[in-house]
PDB file of N, CA and C in Angstrom:
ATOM      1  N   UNK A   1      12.611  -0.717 -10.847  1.00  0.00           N
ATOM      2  CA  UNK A   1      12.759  -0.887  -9.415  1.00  0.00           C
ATOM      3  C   UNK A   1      12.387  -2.328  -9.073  1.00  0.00           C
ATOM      4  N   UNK A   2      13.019  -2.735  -7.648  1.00  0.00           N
ATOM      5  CA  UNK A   2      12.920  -3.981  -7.657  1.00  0.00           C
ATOM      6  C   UNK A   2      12.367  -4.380  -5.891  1.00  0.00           C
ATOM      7  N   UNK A   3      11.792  -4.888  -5.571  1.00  0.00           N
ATOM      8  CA  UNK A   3      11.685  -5.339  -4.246  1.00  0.00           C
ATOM      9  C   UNK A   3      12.045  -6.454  -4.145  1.00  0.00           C
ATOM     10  N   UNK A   4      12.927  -7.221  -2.861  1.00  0.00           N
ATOM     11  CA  UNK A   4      12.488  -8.351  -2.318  1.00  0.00           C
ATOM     12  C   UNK A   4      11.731  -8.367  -0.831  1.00  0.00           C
ATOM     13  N   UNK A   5      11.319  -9.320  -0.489  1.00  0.00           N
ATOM     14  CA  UNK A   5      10.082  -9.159   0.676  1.00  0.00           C
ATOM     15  C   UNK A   5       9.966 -10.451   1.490  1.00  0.00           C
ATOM     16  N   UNK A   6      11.010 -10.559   2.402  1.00  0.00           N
ATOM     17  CA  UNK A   6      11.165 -11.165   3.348  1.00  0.00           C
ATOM     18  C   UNK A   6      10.371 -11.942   4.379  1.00  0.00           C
ATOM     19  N   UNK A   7       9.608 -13.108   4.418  1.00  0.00           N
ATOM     20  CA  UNK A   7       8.494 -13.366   4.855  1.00  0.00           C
ATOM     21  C   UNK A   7       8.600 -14.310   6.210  1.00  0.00           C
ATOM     22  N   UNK A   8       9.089 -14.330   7.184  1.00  0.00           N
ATOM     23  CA  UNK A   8       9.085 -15.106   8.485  1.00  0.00           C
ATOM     24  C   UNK A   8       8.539 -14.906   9.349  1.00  0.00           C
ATOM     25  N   UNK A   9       8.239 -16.187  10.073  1.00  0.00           N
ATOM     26  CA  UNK A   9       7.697 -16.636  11.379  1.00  0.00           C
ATOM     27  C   UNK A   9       8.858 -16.709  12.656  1.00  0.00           C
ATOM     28  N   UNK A  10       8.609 -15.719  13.713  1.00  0.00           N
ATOM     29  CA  UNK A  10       9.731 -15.770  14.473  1.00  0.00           C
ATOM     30  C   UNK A  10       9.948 -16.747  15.290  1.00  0.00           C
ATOM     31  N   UNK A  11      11.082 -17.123  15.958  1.00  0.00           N
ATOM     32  CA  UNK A  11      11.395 -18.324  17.231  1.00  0.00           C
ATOM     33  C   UNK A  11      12.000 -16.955  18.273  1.00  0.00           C
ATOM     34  N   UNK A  12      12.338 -17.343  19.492  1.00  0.00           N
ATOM     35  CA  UNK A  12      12.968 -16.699  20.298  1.00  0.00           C
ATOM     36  C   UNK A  12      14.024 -15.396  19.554  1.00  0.00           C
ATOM     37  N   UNK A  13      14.593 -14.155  19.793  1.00  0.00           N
ATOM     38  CA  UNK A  13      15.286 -13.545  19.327  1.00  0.00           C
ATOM     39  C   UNK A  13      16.213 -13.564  20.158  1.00  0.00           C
ATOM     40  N   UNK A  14      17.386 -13.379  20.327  1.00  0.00           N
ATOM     41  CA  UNK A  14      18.810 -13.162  20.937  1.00  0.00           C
ATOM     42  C   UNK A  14      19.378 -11.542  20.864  1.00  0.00           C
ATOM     43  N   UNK A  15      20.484 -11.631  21.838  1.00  0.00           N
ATOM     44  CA  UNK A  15      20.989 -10.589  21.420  1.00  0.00           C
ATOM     45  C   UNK A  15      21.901 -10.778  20.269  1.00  0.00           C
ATOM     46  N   UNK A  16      22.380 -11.709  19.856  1.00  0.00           N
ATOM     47  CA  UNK A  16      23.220 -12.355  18.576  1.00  0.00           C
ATOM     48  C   UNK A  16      22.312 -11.924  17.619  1.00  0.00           C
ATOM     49  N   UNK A  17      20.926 -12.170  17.825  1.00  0.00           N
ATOM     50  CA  UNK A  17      19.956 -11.823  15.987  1.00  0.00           C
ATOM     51  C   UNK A  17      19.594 -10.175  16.121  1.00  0.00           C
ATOM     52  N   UNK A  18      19.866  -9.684  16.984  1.00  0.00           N
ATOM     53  CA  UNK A  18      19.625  -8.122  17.102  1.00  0.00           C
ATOM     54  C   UNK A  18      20.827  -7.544  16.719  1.00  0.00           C
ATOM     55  N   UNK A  19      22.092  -8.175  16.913  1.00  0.00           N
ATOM     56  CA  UNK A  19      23.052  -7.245  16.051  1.00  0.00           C
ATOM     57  C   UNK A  19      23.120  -7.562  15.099  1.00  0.00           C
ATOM     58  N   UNK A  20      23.092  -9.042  14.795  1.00  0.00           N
ATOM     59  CA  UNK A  20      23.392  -9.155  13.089  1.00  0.00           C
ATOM     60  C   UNK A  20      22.326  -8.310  12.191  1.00  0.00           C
ATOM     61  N   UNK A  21      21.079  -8.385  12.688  1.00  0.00           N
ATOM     62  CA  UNK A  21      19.871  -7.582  11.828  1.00  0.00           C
ATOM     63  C   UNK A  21      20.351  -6.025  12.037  1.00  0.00           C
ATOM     64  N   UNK A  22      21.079  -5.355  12.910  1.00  0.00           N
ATOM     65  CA  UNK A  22      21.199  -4.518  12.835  1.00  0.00           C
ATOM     66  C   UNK A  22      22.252  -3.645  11.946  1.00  0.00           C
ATOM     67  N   UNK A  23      23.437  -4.926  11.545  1.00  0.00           N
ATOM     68  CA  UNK A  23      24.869  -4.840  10.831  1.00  0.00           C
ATOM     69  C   UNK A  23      23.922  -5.290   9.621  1.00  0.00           C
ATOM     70  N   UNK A  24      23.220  -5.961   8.898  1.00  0.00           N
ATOM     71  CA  UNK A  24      22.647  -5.912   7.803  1.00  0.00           C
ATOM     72  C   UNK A  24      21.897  -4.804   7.314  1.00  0.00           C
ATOM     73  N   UNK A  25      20.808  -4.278   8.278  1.00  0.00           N
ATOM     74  CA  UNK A  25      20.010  -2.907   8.171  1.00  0.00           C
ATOM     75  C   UNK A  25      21.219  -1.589   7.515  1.00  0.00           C
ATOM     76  N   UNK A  26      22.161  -1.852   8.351  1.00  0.00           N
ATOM     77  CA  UNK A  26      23.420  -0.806   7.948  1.00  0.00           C
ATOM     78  C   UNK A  26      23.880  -1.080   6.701  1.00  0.00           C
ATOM     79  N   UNK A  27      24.391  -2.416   6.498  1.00  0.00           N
ATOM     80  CA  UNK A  27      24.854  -2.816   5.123  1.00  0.00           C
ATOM     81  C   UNK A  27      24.049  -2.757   3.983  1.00  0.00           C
ATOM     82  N   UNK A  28      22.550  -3.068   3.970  1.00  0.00           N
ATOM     83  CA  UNK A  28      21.741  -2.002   3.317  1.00  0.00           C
ATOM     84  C   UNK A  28      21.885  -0.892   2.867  1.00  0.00           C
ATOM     85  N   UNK A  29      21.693  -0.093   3.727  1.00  0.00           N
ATOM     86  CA  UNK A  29      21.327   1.785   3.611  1.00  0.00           C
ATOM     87  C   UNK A  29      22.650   1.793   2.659  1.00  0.00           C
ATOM     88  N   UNK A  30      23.983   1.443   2.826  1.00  0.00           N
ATOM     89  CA  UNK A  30      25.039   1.734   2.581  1.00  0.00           C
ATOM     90  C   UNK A  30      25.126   1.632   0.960  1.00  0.00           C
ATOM     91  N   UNK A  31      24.172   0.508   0.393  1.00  0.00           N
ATOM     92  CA  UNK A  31      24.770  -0.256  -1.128  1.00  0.00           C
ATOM     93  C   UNK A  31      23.940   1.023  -2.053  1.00  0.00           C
ATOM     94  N   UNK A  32      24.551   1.492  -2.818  1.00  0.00           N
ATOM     95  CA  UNK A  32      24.391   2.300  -4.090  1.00  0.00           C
ATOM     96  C   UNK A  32      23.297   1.735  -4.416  1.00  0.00           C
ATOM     97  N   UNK A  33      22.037   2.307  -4.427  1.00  0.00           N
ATOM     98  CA  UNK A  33      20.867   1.503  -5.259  1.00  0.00           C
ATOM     99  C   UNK A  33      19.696   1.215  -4.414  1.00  0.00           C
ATOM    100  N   UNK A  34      20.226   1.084  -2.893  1.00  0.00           N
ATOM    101  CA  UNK A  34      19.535   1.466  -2.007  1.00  0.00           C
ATOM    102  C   UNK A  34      18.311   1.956  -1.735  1.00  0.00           C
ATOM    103  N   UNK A  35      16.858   1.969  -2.222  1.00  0.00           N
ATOM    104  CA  UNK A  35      15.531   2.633  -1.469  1.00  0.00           C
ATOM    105  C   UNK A  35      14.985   3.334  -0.731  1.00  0.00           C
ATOM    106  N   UNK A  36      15.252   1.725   0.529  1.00  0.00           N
ATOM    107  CA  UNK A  36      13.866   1.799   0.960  1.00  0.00           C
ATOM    108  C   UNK A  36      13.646   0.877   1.646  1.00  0.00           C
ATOM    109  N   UNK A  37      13.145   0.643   2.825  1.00  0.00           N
ATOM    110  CA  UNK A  37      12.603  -0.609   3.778  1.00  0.00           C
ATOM    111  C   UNK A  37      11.563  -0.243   5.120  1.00  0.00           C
ATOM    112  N   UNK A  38      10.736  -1.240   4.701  1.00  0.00           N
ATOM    113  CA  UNK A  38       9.213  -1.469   5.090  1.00  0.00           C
ATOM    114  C   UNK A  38       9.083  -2.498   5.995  1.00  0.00           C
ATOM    115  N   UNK A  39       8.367  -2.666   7.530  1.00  0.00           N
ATOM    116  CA  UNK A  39       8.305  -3.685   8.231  1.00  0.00           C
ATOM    117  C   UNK A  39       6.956  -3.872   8.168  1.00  0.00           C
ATOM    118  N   UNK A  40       5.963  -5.038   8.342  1.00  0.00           N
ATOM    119  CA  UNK A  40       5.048  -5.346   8.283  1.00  0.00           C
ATOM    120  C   UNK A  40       4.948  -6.382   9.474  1.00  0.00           C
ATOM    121  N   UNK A  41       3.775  -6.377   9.925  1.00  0.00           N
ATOM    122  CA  UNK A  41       2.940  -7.794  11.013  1.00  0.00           C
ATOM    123  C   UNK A  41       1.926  -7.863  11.068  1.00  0.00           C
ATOM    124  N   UNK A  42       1.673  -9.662  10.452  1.00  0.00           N
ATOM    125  CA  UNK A  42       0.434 -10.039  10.279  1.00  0.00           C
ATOM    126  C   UNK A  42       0.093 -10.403  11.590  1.00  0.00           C
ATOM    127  N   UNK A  43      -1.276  -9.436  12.572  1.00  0.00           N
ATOM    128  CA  UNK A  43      -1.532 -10.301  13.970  1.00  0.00           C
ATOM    129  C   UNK A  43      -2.037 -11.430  13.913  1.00  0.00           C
ATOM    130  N   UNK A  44      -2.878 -11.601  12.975  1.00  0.00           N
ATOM    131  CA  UNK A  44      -3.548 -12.803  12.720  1.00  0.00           C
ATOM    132  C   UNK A  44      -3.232 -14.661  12.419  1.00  0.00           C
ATOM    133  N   UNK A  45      -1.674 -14.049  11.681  1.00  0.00           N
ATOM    134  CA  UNK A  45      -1.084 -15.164  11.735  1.00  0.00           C
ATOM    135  C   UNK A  45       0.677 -14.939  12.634  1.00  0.00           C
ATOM    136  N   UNK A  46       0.921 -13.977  12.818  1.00  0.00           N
ATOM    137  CA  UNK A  46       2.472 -13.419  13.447  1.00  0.00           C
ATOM    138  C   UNK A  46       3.627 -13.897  12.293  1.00  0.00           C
ATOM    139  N   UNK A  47       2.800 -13.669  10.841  1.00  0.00           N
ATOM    140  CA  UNK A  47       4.338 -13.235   9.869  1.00  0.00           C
ATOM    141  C   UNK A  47       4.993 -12.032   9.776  1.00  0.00           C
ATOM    142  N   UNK A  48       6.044 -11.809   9.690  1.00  0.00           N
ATOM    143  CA  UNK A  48       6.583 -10.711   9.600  1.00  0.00           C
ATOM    144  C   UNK A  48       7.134 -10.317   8.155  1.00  0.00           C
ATOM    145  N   UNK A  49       6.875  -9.434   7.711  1.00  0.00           N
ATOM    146  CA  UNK A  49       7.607  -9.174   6.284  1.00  0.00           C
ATOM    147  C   UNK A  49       8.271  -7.989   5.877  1.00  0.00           C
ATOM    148  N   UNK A  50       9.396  -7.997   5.961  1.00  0.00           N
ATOM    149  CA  UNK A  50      10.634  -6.747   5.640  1.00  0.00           C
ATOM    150  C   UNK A  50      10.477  -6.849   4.317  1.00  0.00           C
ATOM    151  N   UNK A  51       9.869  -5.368   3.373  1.00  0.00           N
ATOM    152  CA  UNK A  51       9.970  -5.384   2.293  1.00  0.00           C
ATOM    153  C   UNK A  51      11.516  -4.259   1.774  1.00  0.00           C
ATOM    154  N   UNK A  52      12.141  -4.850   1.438  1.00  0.00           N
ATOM    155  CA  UNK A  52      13.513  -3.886   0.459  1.00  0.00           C
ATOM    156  C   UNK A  52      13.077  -3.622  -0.612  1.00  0.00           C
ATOM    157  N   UNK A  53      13.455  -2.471  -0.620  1.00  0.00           N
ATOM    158  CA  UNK A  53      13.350  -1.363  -2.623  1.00  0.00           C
ATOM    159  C   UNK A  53      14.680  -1.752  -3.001  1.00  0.00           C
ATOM    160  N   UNK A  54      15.075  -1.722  -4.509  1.00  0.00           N
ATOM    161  CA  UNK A  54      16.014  -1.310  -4.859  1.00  0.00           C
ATOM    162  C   UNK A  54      15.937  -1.181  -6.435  1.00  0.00           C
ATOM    163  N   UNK A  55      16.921  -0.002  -6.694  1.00  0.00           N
ATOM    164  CA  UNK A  55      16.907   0.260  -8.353  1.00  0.00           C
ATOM    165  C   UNK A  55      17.530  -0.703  -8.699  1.00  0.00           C
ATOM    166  N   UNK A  56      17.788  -1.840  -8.813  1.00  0.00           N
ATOM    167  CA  UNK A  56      18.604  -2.777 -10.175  1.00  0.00           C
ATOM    168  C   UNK A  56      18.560  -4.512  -8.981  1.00  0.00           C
ATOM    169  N   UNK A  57      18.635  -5.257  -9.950  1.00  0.00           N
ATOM    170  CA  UNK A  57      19.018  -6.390  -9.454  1.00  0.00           C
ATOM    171  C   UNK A  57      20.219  -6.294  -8.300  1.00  0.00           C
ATOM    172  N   UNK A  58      21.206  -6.030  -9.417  1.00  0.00           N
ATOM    173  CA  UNK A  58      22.577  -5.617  -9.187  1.00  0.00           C
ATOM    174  C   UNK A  58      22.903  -5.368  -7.594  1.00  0.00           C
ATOM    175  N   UNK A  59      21.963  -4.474  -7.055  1.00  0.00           N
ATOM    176  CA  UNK A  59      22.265  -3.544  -5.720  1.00  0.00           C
ATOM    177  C   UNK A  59      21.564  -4.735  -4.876  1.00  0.00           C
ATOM    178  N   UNK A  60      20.425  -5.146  -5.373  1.00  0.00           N
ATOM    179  CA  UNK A  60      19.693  -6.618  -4.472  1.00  0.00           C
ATOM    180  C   UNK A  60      20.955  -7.375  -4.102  1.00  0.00           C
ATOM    181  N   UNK A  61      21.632  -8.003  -5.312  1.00  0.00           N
ATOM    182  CA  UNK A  61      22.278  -8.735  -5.173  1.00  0.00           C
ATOM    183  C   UNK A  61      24.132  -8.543  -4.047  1.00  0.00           C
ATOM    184  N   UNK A  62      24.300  -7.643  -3.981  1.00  0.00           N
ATOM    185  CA  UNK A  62      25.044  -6.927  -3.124  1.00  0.00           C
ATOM    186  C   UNK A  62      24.828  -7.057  -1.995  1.00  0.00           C
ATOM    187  N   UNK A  63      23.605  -7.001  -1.410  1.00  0.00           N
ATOM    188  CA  UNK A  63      23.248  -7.307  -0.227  1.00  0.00           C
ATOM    189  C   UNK A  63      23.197  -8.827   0.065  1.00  0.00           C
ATOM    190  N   UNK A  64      22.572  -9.677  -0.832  1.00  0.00           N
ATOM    191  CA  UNK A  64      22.581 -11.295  -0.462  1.00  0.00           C
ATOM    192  C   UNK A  64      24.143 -11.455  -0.765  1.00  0.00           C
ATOM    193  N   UNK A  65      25.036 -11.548  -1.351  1.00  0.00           N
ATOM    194  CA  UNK A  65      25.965 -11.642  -0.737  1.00  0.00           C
ATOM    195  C   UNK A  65      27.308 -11.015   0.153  1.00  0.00           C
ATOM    196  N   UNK A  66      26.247 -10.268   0.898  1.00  0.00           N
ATOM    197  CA  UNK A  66      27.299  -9.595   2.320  1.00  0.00           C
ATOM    198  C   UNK A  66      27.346 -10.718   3.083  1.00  0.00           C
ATOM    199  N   UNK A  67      28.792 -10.523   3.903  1.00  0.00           N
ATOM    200  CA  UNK A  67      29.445 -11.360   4.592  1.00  0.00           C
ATOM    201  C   UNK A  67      27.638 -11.460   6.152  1.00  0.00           C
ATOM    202  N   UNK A  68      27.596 -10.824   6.273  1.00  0.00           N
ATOM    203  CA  UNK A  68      26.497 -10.676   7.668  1.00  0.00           C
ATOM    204  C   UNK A  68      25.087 -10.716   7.355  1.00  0.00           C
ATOM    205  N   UNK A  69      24.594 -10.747   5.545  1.00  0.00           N
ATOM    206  CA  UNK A  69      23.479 -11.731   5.450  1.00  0.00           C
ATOM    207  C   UNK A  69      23.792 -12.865   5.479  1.00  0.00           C
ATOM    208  N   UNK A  70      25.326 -13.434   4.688  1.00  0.00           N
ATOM    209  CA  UNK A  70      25.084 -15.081   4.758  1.00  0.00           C
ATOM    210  C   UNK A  70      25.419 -15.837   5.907  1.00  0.00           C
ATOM    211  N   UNK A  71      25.960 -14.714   6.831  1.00  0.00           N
ATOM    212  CA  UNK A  71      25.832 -15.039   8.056  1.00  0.00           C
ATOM    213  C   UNK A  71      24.518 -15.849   8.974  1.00  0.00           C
ATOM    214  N   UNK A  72      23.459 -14.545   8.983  1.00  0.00           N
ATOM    215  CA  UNK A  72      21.920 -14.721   9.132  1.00  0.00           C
ATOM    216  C   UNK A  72      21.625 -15.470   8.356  1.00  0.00           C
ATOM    217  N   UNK A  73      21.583 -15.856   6.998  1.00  0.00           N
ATOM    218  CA  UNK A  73      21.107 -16.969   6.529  1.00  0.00           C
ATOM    219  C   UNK A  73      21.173 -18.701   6.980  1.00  0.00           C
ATOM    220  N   UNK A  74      22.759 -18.758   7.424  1.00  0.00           N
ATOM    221  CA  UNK A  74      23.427 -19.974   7.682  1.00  0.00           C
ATOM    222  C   UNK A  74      23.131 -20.298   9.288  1.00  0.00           C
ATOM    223  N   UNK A  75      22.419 -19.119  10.070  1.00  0.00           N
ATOM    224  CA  UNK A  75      22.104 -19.515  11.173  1.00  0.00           C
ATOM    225  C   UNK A  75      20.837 -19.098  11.788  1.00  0.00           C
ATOM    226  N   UNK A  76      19.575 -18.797  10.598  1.00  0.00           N
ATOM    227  CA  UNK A  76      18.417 -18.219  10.465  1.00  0.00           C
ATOM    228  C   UNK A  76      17.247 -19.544  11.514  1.00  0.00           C
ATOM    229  N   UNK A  77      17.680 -20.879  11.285  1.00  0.00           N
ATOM    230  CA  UNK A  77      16.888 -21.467  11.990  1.00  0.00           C
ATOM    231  C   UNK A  77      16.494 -21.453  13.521  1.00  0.00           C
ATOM    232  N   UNK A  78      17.952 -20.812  14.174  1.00  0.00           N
ATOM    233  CA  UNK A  78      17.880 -20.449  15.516  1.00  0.00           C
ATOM    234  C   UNK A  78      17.209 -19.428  16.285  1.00  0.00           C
ATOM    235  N   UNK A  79      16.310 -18.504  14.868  1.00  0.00           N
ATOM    236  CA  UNK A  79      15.724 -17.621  15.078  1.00  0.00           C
ATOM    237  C   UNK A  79      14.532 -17.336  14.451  1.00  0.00           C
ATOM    238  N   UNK A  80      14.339 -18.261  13.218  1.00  0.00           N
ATOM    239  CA  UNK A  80      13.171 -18.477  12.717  1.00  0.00           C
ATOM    240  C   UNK A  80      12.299 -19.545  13.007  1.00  0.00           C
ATOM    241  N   UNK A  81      11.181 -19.974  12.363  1.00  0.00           N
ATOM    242  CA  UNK A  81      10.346 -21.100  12.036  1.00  0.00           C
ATOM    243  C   UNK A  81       9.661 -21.386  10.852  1.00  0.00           C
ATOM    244  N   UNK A  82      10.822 -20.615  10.032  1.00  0.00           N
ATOM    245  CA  UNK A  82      10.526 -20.764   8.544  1.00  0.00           C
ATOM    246  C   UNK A  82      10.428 -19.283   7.838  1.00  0.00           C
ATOM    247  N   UNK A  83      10.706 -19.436   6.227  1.00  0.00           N
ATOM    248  CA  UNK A  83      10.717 -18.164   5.800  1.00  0.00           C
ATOM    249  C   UNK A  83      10.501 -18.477   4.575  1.00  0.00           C
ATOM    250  N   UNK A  84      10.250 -17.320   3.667  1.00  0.00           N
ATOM    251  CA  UNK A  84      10.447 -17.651   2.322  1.00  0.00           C
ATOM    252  C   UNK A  84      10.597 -15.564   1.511  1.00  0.00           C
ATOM    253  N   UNK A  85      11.397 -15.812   0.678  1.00  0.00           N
ATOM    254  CA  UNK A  85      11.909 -14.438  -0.314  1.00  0.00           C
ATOM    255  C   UNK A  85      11.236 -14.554  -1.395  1.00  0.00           C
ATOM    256  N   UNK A  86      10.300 -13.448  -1.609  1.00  0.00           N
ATOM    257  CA  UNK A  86       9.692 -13.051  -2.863  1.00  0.00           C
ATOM    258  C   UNK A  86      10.268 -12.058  -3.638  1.00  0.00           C
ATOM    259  N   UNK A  87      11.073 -12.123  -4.685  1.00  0.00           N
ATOM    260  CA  UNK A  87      11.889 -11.282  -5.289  1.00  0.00           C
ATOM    261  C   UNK A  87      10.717 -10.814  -6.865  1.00  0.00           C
ATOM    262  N   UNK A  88      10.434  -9.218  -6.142  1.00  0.00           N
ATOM    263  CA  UNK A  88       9.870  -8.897  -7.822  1.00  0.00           C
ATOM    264  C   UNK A  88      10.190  -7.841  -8.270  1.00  0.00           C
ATOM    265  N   UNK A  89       9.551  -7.399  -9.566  1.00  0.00           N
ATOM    266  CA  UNK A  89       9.961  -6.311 -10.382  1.00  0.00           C
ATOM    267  C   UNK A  89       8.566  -5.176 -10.210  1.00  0.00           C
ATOM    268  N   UNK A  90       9.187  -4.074 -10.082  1.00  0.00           N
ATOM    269  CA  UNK A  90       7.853  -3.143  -9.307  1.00  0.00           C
ATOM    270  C   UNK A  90       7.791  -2.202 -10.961  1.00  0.00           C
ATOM    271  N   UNK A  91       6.577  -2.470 -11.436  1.00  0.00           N
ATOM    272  CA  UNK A  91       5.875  -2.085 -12.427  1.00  0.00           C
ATOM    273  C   UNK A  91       5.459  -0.674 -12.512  1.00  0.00           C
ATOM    274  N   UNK A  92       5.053  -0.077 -10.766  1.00  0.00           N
ATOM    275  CA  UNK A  92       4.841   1.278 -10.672  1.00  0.00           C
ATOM    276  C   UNK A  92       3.866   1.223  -9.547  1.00  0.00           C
ATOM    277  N   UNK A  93       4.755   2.307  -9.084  1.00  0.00           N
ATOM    278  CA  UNK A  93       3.835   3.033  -7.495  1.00  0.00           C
ATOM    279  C   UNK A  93       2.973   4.595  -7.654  1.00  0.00           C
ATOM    280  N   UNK A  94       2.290   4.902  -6.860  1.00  0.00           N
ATOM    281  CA  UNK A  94       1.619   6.069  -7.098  1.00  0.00           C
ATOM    282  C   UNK A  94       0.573   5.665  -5.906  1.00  0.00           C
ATOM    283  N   UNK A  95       0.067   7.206  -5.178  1.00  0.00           N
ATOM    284  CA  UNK A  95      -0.538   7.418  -4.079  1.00  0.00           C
ATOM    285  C   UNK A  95      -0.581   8.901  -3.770  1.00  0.00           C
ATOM    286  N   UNK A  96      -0.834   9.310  -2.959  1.00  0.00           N
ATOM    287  CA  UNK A  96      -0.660  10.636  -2.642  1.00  0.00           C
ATOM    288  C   UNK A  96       0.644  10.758  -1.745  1.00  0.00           C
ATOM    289  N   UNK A  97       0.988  12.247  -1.119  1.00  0.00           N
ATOM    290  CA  UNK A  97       2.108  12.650  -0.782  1.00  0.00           C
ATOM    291  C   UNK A  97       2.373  12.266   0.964  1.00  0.00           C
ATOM    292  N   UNK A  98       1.070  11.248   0.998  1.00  0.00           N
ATOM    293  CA  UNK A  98       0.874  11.261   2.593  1.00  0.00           C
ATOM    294  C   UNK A  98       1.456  10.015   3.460  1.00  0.00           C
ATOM    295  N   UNK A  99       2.793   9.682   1.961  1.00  0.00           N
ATOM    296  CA  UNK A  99       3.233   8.486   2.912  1.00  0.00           C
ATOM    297  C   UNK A  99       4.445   8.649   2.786  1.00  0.00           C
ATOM    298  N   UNK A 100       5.245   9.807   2.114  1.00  0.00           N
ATOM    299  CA  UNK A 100       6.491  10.409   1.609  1.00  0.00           C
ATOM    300  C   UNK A 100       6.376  10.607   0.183  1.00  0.00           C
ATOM    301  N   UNK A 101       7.111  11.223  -0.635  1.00  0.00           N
ATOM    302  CA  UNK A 101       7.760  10.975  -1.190  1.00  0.00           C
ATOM    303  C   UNK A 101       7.794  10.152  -2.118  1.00  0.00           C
ATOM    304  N   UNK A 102       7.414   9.463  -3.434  1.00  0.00           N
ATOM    305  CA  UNK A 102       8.181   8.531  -3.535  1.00  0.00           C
ATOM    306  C   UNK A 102       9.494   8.560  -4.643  1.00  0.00           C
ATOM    307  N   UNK A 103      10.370   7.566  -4.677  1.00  0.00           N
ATOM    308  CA  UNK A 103      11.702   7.619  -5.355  1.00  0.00           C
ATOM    309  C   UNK A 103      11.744   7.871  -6.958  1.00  0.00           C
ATOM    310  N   UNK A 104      12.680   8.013  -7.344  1.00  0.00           N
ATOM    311  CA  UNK A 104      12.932   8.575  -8.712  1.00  0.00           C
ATOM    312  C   UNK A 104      12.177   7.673  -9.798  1.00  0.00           C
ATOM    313  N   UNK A 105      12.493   6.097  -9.360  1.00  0.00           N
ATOM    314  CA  UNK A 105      11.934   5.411 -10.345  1.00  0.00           C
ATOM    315  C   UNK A 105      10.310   4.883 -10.221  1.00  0.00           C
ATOM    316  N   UNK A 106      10.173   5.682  -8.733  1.00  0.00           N
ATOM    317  CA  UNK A 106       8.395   5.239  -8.873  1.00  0.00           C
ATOM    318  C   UNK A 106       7.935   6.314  -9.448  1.00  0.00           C
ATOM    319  N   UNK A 107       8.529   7.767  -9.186  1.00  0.00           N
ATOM    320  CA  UNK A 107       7.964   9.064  -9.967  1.00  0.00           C
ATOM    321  C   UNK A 107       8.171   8.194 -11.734  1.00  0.00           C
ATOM    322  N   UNK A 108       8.982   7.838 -12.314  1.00  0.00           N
ATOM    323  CA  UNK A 108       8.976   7.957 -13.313  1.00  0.00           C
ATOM    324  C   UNK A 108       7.617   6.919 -14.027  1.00  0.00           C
ATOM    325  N   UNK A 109       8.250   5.920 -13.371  1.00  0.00           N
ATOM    326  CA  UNK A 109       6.836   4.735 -13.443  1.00  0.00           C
ATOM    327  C   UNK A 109       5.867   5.243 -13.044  1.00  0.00           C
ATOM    328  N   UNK A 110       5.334   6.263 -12.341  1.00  0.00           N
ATOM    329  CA  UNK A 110       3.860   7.150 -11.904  1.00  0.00           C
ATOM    330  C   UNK A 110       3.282   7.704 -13.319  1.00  0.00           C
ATOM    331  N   UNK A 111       4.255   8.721 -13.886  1.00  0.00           N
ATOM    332  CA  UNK A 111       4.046   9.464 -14.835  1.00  0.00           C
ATOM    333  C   UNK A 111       3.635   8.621 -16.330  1.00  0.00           C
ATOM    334  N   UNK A 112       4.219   7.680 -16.066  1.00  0.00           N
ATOM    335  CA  UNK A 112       3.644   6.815 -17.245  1.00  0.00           C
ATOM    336  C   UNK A 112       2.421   5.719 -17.214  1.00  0.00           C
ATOM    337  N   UNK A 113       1.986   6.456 -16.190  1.00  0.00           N
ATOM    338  CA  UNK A 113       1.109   5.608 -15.455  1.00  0.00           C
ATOM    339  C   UNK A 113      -0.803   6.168 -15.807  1.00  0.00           C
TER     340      UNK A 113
END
């Protein structure tokens, strides 16, 4: 399993960055390989960090190049104040049942755990 984890500081939002985030959120859910997604906010500093699951590079990579991320990418400054993508490899999850569920490849990575 794989996460990347989206790390920005916001500028003003539009209604232009509310649909595109919303046509990406969709184009997500949609790609074979699909997870999982997590919003986070730091009050302390106001980063925001969208973490994505996904089983394979492969399905990551599907998403960075959809037509409506490189969209948001190519016009991210009008809505950010900087960002940066941490792309890693998830070694193994495990917790109790009190946060869902978790997916096939964290059960498996649990058990060997």
């Amino acid at each position: 399993m794989y996460s990347s984890t989206f790390i920005f500081a916001k500028k003003q939002f539009d209604d232009e960055f509310h649909r595109l985030d919303q046509a990406i959120a969709e184009a997500a859910k949609s790609i074979p390989g699909y997870l999982g997604e997590e919003t986070w906010e730091n009050p302390a500093t106001g980063l925001i960090s969208n973490v994505y699951c996904w089983e394979s590079l492969d399905a990551l990579q599907v998403l960075m190049q959809h037509p409506r991320h490189l969209e948001a990418k190519a016009a991210q400054a009008r809505w950010l104040d900087g960002y940066k993508v941490v792309i890693s490899e998830v070694l193994r999850t495990y917790g109790d049942t009190g946060l869902g569920q978790p997916s096939a490849a964290s059960r498996a990575a649990s058990d060997s755990h």
